[in-house]
PDB file of N, CA and C in Angstrom:
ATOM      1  N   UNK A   1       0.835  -1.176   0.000  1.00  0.00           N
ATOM      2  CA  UNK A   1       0.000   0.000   0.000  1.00  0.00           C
ATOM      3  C   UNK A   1       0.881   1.241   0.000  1.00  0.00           C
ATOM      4  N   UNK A   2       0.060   1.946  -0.953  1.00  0.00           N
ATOM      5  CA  UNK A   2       1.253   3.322  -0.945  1.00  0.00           C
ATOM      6  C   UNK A   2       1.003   4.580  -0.127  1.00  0.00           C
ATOM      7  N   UNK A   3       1.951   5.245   0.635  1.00  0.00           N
ATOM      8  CA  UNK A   3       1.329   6.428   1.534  1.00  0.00           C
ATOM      9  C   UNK A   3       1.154   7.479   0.936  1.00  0.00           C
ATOM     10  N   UNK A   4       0.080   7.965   1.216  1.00  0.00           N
ATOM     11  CA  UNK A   4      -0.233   9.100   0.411  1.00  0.00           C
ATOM     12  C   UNK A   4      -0.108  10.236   1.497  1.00  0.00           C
ATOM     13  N   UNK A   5       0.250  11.583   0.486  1.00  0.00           N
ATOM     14  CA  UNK A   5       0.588  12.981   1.617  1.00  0.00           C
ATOM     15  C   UNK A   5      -0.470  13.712   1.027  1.00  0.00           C
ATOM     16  N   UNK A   6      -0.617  14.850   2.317  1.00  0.00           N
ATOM     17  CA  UNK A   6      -1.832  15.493   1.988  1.00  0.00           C
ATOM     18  C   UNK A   6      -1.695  16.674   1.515  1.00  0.00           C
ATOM     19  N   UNK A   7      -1.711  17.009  -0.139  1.00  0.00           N
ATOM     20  CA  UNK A   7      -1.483  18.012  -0.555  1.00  0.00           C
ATOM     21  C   UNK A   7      -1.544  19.565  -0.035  1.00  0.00           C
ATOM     22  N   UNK A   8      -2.570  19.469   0.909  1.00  0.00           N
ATOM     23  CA  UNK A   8      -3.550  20.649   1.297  1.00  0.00           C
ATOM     24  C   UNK A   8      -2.033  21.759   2.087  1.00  0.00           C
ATOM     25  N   UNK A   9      -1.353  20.413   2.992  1.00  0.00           N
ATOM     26  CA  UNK A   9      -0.973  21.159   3.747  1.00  0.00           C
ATOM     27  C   UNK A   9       0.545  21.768   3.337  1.00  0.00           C
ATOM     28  N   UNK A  10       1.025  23.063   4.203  1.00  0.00           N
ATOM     29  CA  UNK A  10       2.234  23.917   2.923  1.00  0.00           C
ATOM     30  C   UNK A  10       3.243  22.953   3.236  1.00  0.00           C
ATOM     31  N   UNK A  11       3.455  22.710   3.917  1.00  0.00           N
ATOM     32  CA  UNK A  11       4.918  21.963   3.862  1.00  0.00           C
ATOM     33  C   UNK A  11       4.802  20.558   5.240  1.00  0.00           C
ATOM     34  N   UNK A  12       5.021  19.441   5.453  1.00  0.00           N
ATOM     35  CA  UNK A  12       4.879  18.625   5.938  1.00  0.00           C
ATOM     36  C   UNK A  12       6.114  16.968   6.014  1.00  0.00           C
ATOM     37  N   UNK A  13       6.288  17.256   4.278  1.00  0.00           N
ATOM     38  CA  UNK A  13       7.451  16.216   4.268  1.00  0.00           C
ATOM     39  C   UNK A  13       8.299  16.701   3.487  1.00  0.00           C
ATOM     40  N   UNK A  14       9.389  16.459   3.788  1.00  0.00           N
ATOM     41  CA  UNK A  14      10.574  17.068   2.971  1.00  0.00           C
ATOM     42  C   UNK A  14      11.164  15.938   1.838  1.00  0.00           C
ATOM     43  N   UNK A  15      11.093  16.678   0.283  1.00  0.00           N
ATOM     44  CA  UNK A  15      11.048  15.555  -0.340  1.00  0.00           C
ATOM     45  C   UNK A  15      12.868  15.002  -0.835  1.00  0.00           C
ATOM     46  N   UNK A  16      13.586  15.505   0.209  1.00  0.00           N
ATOM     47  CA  UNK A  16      15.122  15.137   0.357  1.00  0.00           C
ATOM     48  C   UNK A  16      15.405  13.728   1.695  1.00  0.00           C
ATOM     49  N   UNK A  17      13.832  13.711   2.024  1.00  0.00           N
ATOM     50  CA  UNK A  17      13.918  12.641   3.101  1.00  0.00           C
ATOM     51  C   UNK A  17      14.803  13.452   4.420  1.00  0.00           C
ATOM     52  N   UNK A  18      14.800  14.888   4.904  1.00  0.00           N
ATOM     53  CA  UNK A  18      15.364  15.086   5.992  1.00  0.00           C
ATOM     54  C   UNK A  18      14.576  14.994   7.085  1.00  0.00           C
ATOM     55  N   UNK A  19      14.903  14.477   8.181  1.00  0.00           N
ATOM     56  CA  UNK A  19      13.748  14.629   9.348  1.00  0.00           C
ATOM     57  C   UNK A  19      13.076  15.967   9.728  1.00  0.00           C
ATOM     58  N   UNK A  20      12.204  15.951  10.018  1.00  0.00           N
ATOM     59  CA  UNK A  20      10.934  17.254   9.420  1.00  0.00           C
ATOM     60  C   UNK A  20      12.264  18.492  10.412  1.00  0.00           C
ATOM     61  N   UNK A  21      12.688  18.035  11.974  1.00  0.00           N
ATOM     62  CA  UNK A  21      12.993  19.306  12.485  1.00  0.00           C
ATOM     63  C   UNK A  21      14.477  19.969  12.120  1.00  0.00           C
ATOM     64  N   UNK A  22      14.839  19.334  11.091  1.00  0.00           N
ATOM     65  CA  UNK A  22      16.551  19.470  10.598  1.00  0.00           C
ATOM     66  C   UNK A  22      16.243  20.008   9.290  1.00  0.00           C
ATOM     67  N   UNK A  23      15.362  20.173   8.574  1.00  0.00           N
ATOM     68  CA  UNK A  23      14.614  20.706   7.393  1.00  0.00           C
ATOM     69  C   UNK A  23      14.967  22.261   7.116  1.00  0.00           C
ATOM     70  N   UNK A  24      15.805  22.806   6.462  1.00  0.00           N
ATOM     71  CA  UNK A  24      15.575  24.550   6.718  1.00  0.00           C
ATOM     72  C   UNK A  24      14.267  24.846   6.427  1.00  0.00           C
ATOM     73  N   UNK A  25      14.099  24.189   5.022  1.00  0.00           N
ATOM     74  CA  UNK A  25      12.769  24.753   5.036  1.00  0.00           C
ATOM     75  C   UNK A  25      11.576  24.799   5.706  1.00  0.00           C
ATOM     76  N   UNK A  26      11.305  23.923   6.141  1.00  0.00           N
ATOM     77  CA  UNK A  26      10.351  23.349   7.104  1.00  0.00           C
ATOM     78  C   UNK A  26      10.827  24.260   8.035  1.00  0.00           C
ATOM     79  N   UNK A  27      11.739  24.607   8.435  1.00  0.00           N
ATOM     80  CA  UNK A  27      12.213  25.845   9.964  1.00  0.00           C
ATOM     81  C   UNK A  27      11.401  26.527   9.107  1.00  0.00           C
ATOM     82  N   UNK A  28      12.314  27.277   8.233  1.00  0.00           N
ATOM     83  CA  UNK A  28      11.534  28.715   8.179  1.00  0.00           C
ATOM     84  C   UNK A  28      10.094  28.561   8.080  1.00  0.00           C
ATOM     85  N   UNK A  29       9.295  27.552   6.993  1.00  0.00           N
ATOM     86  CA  UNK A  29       7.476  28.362   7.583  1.00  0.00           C
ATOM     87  C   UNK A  29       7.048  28.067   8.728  1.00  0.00           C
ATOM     88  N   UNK A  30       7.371  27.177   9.599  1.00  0.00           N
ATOM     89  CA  UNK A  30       7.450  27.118  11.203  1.00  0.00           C
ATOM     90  C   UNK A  30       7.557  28.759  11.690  1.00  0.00           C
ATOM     91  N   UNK A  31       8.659  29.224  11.677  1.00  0.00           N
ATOM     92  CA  UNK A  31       8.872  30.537  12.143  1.00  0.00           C
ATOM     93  C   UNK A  31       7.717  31.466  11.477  1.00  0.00           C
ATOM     94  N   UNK A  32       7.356  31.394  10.316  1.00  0.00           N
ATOM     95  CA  UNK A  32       6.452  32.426   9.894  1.00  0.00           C
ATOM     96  C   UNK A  32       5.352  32.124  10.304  1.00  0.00           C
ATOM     97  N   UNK A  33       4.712  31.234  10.229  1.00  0.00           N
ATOM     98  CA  UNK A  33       3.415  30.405  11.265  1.00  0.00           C
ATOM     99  C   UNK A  33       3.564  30.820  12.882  1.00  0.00           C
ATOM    100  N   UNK A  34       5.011  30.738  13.447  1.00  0.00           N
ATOM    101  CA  UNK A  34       4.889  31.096  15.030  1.00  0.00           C
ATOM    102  C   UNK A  34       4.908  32.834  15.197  1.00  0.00           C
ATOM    103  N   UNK A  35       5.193  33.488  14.061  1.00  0.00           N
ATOM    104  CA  UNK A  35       5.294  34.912  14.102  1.00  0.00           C
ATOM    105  C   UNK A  35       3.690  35.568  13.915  1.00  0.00           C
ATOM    106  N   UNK A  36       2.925  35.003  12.762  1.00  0.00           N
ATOM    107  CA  UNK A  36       1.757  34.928  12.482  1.00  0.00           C
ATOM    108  C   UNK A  36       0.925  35.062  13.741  1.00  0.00           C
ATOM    109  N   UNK A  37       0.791  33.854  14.339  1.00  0.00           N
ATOM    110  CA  UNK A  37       0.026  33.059  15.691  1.00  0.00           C
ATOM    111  C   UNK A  37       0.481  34.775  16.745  1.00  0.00           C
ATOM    112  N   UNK A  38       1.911  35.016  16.937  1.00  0.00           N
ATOM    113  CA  UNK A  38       2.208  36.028  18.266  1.00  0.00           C
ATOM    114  C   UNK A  38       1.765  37.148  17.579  1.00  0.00           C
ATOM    115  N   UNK A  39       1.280  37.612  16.680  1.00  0.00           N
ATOM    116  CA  UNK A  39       1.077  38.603  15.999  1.00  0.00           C
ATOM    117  C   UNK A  39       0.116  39.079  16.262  1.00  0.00           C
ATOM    118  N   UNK A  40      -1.062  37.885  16.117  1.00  0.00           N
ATOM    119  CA  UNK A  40      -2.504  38.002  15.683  1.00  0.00           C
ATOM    120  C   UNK A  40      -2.800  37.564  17.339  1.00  0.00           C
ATOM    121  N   UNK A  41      -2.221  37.380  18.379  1.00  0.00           N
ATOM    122  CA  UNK A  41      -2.813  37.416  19.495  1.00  0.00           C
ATOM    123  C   UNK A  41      -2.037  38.918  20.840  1.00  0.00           C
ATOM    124  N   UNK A  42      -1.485  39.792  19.974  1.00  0.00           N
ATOM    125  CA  UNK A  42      -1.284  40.711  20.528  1.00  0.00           C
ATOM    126  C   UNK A  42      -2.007  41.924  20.622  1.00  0.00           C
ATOM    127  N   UNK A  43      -2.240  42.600  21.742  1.00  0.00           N
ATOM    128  CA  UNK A  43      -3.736  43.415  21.829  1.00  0.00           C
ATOM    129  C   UNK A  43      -3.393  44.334  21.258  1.00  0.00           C
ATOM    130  N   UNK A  44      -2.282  45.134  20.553  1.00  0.00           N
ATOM    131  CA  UNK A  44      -2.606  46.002  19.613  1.00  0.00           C
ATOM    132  C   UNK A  44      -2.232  45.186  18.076  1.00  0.00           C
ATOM    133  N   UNK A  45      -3.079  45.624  17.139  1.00  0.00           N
ATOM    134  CA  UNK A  45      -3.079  44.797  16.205  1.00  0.00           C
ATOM    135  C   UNK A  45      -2.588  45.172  14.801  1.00  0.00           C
ATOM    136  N   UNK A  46      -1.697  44.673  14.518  1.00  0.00           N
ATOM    137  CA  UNK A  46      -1.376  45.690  13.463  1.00  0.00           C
ATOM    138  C   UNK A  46      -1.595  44.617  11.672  1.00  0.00           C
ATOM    139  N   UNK A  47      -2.581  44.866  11.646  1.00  0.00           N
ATOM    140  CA  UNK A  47      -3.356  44.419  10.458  1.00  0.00           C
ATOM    141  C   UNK A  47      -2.410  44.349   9.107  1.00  0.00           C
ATOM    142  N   UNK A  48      -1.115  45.562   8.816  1.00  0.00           N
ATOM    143  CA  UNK A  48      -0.282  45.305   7.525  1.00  0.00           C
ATOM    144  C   UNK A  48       0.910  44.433   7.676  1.00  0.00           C
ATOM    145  N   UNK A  49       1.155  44.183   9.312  1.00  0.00           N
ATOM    146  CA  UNK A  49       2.107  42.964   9.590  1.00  0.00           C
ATOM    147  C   UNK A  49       1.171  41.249   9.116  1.00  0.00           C
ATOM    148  N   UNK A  50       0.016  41.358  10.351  1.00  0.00           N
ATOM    149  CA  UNK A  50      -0.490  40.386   9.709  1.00  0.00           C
ATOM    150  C   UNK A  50      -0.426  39.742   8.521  1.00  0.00           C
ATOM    151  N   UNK A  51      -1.201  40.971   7.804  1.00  0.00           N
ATOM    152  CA  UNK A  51      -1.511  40.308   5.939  1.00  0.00           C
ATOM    153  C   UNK A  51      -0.238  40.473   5.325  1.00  0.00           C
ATOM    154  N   UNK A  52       0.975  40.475   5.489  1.00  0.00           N
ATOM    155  CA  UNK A  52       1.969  40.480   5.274  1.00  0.00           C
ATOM    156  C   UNK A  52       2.792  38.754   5.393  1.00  0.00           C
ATOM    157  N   UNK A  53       2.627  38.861   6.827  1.00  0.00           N
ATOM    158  CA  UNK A  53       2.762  37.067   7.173  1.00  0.00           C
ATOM    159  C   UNK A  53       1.801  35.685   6.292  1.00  0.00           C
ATOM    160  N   UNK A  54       1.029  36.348   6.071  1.00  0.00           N
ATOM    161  CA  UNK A  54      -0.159  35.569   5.735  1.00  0.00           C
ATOM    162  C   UNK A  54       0.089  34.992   4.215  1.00  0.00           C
ATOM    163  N   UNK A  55       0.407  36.457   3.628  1.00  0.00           N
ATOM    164  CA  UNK A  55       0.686  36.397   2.121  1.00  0.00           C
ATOM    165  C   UNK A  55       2.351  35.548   2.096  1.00  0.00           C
ATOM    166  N   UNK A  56       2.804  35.869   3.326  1.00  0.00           N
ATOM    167  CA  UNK A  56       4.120  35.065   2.854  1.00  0.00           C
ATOM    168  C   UNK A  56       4.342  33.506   3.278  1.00  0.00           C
ATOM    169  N   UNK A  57       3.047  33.258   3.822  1.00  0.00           N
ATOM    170  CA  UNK A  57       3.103  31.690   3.974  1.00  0.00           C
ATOM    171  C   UNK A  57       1.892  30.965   2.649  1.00  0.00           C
ATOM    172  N   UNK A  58       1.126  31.652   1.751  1.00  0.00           N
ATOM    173  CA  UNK A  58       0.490  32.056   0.969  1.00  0.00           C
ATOM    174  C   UNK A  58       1.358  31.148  -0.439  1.00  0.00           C
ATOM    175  N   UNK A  59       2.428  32.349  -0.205  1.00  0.00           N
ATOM    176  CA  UNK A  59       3.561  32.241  -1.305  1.00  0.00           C
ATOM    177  C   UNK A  59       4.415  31.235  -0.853  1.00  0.00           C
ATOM    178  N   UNK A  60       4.659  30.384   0.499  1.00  0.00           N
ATOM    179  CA  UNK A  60       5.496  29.634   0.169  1.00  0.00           C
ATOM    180  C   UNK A  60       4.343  28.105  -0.239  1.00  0.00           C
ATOM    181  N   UNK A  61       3.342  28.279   0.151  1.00  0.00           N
ATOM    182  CA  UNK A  61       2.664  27.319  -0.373  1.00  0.00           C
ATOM    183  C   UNK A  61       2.393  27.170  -2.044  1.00  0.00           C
ATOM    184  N   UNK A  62       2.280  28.131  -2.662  1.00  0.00           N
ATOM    185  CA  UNK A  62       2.401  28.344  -4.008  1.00  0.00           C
ATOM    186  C   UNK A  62       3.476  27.479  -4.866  1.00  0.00           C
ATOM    187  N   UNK A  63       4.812  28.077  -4.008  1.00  0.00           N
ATOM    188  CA  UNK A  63       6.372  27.747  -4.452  1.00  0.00           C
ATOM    189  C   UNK A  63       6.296  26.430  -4.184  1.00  0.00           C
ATOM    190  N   UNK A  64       6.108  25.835  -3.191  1.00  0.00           N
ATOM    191  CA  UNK A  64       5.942  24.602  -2.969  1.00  0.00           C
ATOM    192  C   UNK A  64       7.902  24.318  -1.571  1.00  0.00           C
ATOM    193  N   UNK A  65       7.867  23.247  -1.423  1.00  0.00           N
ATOM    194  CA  UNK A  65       9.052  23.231  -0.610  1.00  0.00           C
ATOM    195  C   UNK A  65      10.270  22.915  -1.219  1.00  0.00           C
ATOM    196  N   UNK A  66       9.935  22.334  -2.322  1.00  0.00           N
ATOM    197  CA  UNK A  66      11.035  21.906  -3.353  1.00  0.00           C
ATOM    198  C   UNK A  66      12.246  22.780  -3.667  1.00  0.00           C
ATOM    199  N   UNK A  67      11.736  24.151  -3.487  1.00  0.00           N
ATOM    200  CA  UNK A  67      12.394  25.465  -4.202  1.00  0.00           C
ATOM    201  C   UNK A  67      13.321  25.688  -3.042  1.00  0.00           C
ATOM    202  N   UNK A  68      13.370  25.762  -2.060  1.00  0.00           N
ATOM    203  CA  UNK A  68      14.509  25.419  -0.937  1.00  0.00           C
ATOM    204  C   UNK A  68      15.408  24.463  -0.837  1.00  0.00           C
ATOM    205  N   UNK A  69      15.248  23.549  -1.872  1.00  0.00           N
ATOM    206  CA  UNK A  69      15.802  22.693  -1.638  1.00  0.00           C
ATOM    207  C   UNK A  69      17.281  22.799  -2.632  1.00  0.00           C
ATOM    208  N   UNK A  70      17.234  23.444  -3.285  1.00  0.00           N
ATOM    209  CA  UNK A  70      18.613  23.784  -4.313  1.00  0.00           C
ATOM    210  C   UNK A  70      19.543  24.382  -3.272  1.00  0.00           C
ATOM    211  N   UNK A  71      19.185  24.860  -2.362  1.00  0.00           N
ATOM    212  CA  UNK A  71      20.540  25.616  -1.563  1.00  0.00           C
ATOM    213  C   UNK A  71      20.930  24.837  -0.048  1.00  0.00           C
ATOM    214  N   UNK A  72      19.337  23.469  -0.160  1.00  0.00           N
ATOM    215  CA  UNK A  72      19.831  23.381   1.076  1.00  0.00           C
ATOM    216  C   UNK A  72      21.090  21.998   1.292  1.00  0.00           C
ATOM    217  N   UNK A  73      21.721  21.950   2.713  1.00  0.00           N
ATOM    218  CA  UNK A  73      23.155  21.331   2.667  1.00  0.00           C
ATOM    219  C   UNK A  73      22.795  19.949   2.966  1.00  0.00           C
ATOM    220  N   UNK A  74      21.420  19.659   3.212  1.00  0.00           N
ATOM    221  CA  UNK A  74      21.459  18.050   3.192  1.00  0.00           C
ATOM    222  C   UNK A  74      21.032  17.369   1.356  1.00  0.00           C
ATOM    223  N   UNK A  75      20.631  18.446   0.661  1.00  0.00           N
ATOM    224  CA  UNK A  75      20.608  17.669  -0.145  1.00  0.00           C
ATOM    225  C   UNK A  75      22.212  17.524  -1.589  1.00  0.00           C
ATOM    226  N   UNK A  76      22.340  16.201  -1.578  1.00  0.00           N
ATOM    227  CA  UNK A  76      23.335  15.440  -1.975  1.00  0.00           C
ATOM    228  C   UNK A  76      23.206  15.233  -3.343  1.00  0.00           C
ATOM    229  N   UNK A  77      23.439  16.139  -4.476  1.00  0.00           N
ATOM    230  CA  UNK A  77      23.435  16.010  -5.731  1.00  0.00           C
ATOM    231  C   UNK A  77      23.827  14.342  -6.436  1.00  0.00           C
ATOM    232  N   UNK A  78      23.272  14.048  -7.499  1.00  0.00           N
ATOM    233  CA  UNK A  78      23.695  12.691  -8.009  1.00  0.00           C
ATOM    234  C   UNK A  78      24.314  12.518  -8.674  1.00  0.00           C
ATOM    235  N   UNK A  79      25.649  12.400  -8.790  1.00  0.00           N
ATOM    236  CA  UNK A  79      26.483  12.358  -9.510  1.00  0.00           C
ATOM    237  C   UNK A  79      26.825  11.259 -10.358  1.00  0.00           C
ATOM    238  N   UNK A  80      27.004  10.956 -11.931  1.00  0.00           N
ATOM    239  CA  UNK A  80      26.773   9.328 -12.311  1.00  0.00           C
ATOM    240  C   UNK A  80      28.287   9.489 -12.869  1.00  0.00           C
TER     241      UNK A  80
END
């Protein structure tokens, strides 16, 4: 049986096989998700930070996680 991933969500498995918390990428929308969350529960509210965060986790869902992956140091080019 084959496992299937759930498109929906922005980033979840890293397709270099790194463990999710050693992932840069996976760090960074973590961080923009935990900046988001302290943002939007602070009593003054500043609405162009928000939609700012929003649009930039927006866009990395767009890009997809793949696009991090050219610079990052676990992945091991194939050399024949």
């Amino acid at each position: 049986m084959q496992k299937k991933t759930n498109q929906k969500k922005i980033v979840g498995v890293c397709p270099v096989k790194v463990h999710r918390t050693k992932c840069p990428s996976i760090k960074r929308t973590r961080q923009i998700r935990t900046k988001l969350l302290a943002v939007q529960r602070e009593k003054n509210i500043d609405a162009e930070k928000i939609a700012k965060l929003q649009s930039a986790l927006k866009e990395r869902k767009k890009r997809g996680i793949a696009v991090d992956c050219e610079a990052c140091s676990h992945n091991k080019a194939v050399t024949a």
